[in-house]
C-alpha atoms as a PDB file:
ATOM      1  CA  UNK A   1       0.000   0.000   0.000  1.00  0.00           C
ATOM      2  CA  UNK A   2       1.046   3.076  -0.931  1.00  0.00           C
ATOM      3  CA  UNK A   3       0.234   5.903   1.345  1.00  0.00           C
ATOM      4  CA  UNK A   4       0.115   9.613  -0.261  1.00  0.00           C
ATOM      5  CA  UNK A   5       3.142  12.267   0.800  1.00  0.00           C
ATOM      6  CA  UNK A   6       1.303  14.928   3.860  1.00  0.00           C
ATOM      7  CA  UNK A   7       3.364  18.178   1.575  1.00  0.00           C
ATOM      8  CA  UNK A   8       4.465  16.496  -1.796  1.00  0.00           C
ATOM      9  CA  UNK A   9       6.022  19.462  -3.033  1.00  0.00           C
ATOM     10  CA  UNK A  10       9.263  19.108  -1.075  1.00  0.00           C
ATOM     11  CA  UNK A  11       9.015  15.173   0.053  1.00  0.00           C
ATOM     12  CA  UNK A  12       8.770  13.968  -3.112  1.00  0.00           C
ATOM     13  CA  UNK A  13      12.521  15.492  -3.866  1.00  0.00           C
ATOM     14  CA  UNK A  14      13.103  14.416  -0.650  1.00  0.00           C
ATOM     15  CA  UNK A  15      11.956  11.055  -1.054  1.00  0.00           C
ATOM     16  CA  UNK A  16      14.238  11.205  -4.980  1.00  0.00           C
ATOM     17  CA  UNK A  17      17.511  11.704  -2.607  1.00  0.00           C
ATOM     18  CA  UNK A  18      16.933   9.408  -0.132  1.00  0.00           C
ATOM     19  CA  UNK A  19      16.267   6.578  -2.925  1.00  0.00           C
ATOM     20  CA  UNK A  20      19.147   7.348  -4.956  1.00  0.00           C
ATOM     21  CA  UNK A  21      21.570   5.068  -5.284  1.00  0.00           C
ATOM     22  CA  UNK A  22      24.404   6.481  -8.218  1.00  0.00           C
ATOM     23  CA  UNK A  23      26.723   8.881  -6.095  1.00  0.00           C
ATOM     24  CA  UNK A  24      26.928  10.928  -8.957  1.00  0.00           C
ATOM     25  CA  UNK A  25      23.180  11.385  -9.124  1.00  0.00           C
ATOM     26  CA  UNK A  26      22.597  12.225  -5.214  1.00  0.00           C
ATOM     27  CA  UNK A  27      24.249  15.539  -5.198  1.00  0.00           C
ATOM     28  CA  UNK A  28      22.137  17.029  -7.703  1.00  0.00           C
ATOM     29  CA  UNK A  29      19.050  15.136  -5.977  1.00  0.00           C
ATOM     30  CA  UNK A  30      19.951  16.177  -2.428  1.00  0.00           C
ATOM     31  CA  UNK A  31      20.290  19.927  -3.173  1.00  0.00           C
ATOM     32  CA  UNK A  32      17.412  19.969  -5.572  1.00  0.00           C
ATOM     33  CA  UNK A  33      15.586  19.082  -2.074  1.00  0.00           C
ATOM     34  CA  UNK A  34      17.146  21.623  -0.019  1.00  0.00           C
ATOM     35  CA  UNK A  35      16.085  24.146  -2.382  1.00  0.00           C
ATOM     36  CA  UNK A  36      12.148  22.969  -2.619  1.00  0.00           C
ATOM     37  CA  UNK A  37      12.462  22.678   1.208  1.00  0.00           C
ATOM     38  CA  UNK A  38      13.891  25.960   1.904  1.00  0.00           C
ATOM     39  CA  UNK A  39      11.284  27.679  -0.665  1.00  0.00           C
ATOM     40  CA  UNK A  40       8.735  26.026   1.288  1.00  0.00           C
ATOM     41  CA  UNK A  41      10.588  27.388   4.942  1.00  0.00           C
ATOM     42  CA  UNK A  42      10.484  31.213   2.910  1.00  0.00           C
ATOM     43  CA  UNK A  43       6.422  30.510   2.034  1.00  0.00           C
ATOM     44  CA  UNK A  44       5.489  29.441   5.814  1.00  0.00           C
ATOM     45  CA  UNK A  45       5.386  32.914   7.279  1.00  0.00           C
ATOM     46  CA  UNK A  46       5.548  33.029  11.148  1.00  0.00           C
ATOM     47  CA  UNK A  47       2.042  33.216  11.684  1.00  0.00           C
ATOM     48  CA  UNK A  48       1.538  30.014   9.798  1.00  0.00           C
ATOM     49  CA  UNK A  49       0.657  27.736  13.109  1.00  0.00           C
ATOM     50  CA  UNK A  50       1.371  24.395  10.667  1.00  0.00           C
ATOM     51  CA  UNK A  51       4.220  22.767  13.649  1.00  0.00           C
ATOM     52  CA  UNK A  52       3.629  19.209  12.179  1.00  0.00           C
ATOM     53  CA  UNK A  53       5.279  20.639   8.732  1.00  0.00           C
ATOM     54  CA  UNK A  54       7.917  22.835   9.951  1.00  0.00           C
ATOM     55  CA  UNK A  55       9.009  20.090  12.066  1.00  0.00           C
ATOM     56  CA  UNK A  56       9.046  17.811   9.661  1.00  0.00           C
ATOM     57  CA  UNK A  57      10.814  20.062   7.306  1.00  0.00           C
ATOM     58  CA  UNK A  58      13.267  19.900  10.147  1.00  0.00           C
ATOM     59  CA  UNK A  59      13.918  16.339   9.771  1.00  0.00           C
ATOM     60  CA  UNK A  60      13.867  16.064   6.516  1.00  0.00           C
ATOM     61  CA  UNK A  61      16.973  18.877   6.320  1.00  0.00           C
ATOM     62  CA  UNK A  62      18.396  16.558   8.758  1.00  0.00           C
ATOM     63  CA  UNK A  63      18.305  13.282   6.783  1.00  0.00           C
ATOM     64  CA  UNK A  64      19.278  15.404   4.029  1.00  0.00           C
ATOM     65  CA  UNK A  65      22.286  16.180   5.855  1.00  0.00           C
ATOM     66  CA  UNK A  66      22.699  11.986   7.065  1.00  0.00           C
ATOM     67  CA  UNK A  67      22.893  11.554   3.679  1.00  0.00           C
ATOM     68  CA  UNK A  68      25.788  14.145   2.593  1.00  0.00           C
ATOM     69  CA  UNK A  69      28.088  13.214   5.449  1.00  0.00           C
ATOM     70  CA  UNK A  70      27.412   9.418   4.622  1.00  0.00           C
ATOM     71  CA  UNK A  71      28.168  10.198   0.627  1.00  0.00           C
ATOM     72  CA  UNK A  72      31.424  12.269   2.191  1.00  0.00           C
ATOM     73  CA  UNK A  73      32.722   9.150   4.367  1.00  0.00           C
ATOM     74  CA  UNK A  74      32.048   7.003   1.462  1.00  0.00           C
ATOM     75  CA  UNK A  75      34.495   8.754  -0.909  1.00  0.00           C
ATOM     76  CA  UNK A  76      37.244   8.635   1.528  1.00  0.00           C
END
């Protein structure tokens, strides 16, 4: 069963990166999901009361990060 992305618009690059296998592909996939992620962080104003996304934005920039340290120990 496949159960639909909460915010699409940024998981689904999200979602690209963590699935990507070919090191020379997950550079270009991990910062194509920092950008849609930090577009999304510039749309939610302050007054948007939405914690469940912003925290989840949060983790996602987090794996994001997982995932270029991991790619960084790899190459050594």
């Amino acid at each position: 069963m496949n159960d639909p992305l909460k915010y699409p618009h940024w998981q689904l690059p999200v979602r690209d990166a963590i699935l990507e296998f070919n090191a020379r592909r997950l550079s270009a996939k991990v910062r194509s999901a920092e950008r849609a992620i930090q577009q999304r962080l510039h749309a939610l104003t302050s007054e948007t009361h939405d914690f469940q996304e912003r925290q989840a934005l949060r983790d996602a920039l987090a794996t994001l990060e997982i995932l270029k340290q991991e790619r960084k120990r790899r190459a050594t």
